[in-house]
Protein backbone atom coordinates (compact mmCIF):
# COMPACT_ATOMS: atom_id res chain seq x y z
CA UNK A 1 100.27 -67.00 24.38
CA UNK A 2 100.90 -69.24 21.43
CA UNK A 3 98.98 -67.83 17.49
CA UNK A 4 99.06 -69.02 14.57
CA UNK A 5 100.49 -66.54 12.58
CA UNK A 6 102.35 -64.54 14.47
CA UNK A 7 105.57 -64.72 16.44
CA UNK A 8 106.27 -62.38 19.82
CA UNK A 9 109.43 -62.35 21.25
CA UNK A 10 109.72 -59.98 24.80
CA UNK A 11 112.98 -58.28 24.44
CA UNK A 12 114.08 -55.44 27.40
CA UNK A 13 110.69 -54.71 27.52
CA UNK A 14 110.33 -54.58 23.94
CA UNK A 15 107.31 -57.16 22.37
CA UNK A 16 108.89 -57.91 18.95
CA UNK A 17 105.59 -59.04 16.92
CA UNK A 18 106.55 -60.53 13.37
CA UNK A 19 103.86 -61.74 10.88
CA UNK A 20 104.61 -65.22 10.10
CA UNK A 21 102.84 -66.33 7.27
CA UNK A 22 106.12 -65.94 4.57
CA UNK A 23 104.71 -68.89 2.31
CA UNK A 24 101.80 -66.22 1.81
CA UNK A 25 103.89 -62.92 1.64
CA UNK A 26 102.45 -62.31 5.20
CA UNK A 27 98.89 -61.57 3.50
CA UNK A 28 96.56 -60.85 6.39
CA UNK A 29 93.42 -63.33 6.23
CA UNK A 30 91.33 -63.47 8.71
CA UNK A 31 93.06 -65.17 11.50
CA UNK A 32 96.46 -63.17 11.67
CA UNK A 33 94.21 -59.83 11.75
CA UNK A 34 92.13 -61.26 14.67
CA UNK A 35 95.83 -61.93 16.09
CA UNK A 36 97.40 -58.37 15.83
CA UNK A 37 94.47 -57.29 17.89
CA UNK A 38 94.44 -59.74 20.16
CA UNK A 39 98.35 -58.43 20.84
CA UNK A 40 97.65 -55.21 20.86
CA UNK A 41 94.70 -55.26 23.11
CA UNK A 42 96.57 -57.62 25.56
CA UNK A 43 99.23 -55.13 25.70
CA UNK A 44 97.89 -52.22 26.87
CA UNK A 45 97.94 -51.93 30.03
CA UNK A 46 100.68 -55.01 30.49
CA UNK A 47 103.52 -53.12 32.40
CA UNK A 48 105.92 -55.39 30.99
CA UNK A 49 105.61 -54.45 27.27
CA UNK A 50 106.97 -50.79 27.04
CA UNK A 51 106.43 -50.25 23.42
CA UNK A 52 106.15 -52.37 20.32
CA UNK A 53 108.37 -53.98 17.10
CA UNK A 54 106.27 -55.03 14.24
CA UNK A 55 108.49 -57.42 12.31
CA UNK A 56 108.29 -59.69 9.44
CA UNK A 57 109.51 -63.37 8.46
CA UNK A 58 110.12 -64.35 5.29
CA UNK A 59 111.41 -61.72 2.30
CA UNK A 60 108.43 -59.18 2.61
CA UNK A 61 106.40 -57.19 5.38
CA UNK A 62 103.04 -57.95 3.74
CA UNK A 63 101.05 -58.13 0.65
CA UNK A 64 98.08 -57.05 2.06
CA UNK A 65 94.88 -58.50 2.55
CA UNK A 66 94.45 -62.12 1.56
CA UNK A 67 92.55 -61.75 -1.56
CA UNK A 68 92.12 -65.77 -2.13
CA UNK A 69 90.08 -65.73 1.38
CA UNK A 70 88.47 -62.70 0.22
CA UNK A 71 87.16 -64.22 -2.72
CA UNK A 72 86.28 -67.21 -1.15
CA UNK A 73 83.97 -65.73 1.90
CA UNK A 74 82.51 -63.45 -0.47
CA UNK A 75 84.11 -60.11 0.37
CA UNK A 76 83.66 -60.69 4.09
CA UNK A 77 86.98 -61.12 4.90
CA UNK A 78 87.25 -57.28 3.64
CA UNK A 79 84.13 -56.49 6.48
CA UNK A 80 85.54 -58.84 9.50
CA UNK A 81 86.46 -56.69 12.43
CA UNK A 82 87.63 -54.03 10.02
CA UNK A 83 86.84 -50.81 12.35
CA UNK A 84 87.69 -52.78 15.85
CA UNK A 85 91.65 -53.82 13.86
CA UNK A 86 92.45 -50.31 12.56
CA UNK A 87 91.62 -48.55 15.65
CA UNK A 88 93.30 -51.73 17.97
CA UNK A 89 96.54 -51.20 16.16
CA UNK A 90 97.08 -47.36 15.38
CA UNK A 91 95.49 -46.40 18.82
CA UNK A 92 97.78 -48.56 21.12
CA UNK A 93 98.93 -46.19 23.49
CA UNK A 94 102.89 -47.22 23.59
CA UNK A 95 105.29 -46.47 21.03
CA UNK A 96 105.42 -48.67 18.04
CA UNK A 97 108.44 -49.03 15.61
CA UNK A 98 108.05 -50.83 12.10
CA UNK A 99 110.47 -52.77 10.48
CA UNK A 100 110.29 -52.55 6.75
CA UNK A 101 111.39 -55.03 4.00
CA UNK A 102 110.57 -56.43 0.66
CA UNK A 103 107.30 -54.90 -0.07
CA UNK A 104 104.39 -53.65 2.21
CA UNK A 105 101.34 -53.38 -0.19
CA UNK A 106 97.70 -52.46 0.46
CA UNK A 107 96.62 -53.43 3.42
CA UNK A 108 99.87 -54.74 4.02
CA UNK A 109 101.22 -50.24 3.42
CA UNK A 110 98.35 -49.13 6.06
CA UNK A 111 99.77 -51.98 8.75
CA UNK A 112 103.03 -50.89 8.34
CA UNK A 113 101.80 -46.97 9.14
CA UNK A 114 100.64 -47.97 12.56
CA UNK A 115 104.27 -47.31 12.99
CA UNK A 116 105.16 -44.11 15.73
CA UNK A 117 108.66 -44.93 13.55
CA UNK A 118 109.46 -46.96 10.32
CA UNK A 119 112.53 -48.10 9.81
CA UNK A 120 113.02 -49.69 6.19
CA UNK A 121 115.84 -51.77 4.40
CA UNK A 122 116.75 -49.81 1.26
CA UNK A 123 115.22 -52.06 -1.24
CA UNK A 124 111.71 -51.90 0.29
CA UNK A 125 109.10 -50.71 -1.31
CA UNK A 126 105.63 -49.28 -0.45
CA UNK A 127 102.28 -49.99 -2.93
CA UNK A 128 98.73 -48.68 -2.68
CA UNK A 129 97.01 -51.18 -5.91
CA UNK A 130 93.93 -50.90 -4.32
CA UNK A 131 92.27 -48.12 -6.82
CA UNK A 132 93.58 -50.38 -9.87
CA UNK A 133 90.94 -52.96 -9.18
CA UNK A 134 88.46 -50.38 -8.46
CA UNK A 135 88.35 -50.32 -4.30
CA UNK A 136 89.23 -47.33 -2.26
CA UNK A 137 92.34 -47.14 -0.46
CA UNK A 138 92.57 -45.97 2.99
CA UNK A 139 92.82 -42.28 3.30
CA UNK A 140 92.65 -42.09 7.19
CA UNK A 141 96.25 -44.27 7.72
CA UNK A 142 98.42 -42.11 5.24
CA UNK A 143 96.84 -38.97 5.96
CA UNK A 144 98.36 -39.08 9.45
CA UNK A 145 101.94 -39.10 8.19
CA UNK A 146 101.70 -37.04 5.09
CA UNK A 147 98.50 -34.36 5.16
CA UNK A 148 95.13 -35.30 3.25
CA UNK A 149 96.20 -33.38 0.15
CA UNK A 150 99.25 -35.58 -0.47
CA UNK A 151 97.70 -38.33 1.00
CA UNK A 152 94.94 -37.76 -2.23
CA UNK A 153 97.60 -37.58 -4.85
CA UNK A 154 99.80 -40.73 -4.25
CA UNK A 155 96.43 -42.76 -3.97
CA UNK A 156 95.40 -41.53 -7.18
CA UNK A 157 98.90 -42.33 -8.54
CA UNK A 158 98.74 -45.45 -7.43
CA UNK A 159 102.21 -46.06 -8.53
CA UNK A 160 105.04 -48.16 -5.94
CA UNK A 161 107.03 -45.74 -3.93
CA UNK A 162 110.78 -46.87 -3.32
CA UNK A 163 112.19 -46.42 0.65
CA UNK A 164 114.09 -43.28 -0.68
CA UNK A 165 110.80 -41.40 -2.01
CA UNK A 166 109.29 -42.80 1.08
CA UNK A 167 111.44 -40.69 3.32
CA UNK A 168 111.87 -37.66 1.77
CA UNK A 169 107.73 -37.85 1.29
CA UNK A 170 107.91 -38.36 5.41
CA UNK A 171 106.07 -41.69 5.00
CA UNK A 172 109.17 -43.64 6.66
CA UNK A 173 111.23 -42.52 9.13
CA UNK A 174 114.63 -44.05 8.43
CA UNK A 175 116.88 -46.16 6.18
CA UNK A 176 118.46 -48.47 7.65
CA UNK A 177 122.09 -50.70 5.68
CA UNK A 178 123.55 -51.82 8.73
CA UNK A 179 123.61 -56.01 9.51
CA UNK A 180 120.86 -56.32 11.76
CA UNK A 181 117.73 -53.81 11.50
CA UNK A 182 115.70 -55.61 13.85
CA UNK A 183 117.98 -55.24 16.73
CA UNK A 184 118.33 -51.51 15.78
CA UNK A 185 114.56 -51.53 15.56
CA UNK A 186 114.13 -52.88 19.16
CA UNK A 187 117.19 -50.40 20.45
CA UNK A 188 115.22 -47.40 19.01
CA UNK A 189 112.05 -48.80 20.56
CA UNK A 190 113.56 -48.42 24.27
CA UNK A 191 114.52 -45.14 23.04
CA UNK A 192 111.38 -44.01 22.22
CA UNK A 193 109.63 -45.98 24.97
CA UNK A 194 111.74 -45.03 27.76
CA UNK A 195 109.53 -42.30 28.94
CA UNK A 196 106.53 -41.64 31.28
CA UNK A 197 104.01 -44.31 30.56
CA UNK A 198 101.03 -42.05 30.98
CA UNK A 199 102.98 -39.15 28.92
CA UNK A 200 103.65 -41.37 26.11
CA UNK A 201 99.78 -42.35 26.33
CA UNK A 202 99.07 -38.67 26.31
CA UNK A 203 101.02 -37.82 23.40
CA UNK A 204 100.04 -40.48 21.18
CA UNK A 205 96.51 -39.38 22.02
CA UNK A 206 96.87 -36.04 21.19
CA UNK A 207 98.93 -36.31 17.79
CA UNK A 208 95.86 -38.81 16.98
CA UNK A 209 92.70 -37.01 18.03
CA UNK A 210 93.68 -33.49 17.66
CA UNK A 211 94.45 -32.39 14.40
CA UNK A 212 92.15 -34.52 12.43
CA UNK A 213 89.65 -35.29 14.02
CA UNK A 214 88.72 -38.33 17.11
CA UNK A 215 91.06 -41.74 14.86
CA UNK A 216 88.16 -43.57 15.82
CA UNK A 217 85.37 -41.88 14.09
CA UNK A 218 87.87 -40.99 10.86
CA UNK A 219 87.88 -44.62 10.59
CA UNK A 220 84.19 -45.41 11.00
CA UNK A 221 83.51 -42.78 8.64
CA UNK A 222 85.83 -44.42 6.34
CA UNK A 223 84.23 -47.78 6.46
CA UNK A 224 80.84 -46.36 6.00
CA UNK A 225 81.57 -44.94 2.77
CA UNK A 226 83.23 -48.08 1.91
CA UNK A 227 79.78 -49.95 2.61
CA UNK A 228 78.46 -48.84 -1.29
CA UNK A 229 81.57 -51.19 -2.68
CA UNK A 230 81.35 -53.97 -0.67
CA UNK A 231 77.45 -54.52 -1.21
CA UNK A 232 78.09 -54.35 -5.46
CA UNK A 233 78.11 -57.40 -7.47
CA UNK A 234 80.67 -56.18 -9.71
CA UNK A 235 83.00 -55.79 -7.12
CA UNK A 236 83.51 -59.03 -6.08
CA UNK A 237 84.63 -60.02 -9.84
CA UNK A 238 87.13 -57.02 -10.02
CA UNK A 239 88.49 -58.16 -6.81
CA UNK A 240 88.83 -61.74 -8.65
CA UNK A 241 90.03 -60.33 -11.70
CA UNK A 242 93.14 -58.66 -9.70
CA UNK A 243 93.82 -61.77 -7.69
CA UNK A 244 94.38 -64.07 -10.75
CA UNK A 245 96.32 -61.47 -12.49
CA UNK A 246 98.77 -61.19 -9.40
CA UNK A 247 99.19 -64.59 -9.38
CA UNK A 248 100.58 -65.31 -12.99
């Protein structure tokens, strides 16, 4: 299947999916969202995808959501599909390895964590800006890699957080300097993938749904209390206020 912004690539059983939109810093509008699920979704029960390698084109993984679009529809971009994308991506039930580079910020930080593994180039660098412009930032996503206390106190921080801080805070799995990370990416894919099908289902089930709660409703729940933002006036001009300050 041909998208728009997206590139997959089956490798060994290995879909390599890379956001494509580089002239954008692989912001996720509308249309490339509606594409990751689409992929995902597709993929599930395709015997011929094994696991998953969410790469990037260009000099950066993402910069999040696509605040011009989200200006210009109003904040709906922020509401489209929101629930049905989270839970497409973070419940697939195959491993999934992210490939890290340039930065990964806001939304663009909680795609990356979909990861099972992250593996980053050195120079990355991970950014929640989100409470600087006065939304919330995802708790749900981090949470899963770090604990909800920790989770908390980088959010409130809301400072960049280099690869190396990354992985000692547990966020990323790996540094990677050698020549080409996205074939190392795919090779530890098929390792991780190489298992039972319907044991790898199991476990990603249970280190989702067990300890904190069914992913799906965490995410609802989420969403909900993100409702009260969304629906005020101000919002939408501290939203616009960020956007033009990012782009001078």
């Amino acid at each position: 299947m041909n998208y728009e912004c997206l590139l997959t690539d089956l490798k060994n059983q290995i879909l390599v999916v890379t956001l494509n939109r580089p002239q954008k810093s692989n912001a996720l509008n509308i249309r490339i969202r509606d594409e990751l699920e689409e992929v995902f979704d597709s993929n599930r029960d395709n015997d011929e995808v094994r696991g998953i390698v969410l790469n990037s084109s260009g000099k950066h993984f993402s910069s999040g959501y696509d605040l011009e679009e989200v200006v210009q529809t109003n904040l709906q971009s922020f509401r489209h599909r929101i629930l049905e994308y989270h839970n497409s991506i973070y419940s697939f039930p195959k491993p999934v390895v992210t490939v890290l580079k340039g930065f990964a910020s806001a939304g663009g930080f909680d795609l990356a964590l979909c990861g099972d593994y992250i593996i980053s180039e050195r120079k990355a660098m991970l950014f929640r800006p989100e409470i600087r412009f006065g939304a919330p930032p995802l708790l749900t996503t981090l949470t899963r890699k770090v604990g909800p206390t920790k989770a908390l106190s980088l959010t409130l921080k809301g400072d960049p957080i280099r690869s190396v801080s990354a992985l000692e805070l547990g966020i990323i799995d790996e540094i990677y300097e050698g020549e080409n990370i996205l074939q190392h990416a795919i090779l530890t894919a098929s390792r991780l993938s190489q298992w039972n099908p319907k044991m790898l289902k199991i476990l990603k089930g249970i280190s989702n749904n067990y300890f904190f709660g069914s992913l799906y409703e965490n995410f609802r729940k989420e969403f909900d209390e993100f409702a009260v933002f969304l629906e005020d006036p101000a919002f939408l001009t501290q939203v616009q206020s960020y956007a033009k300050s990012i782009r001078q």
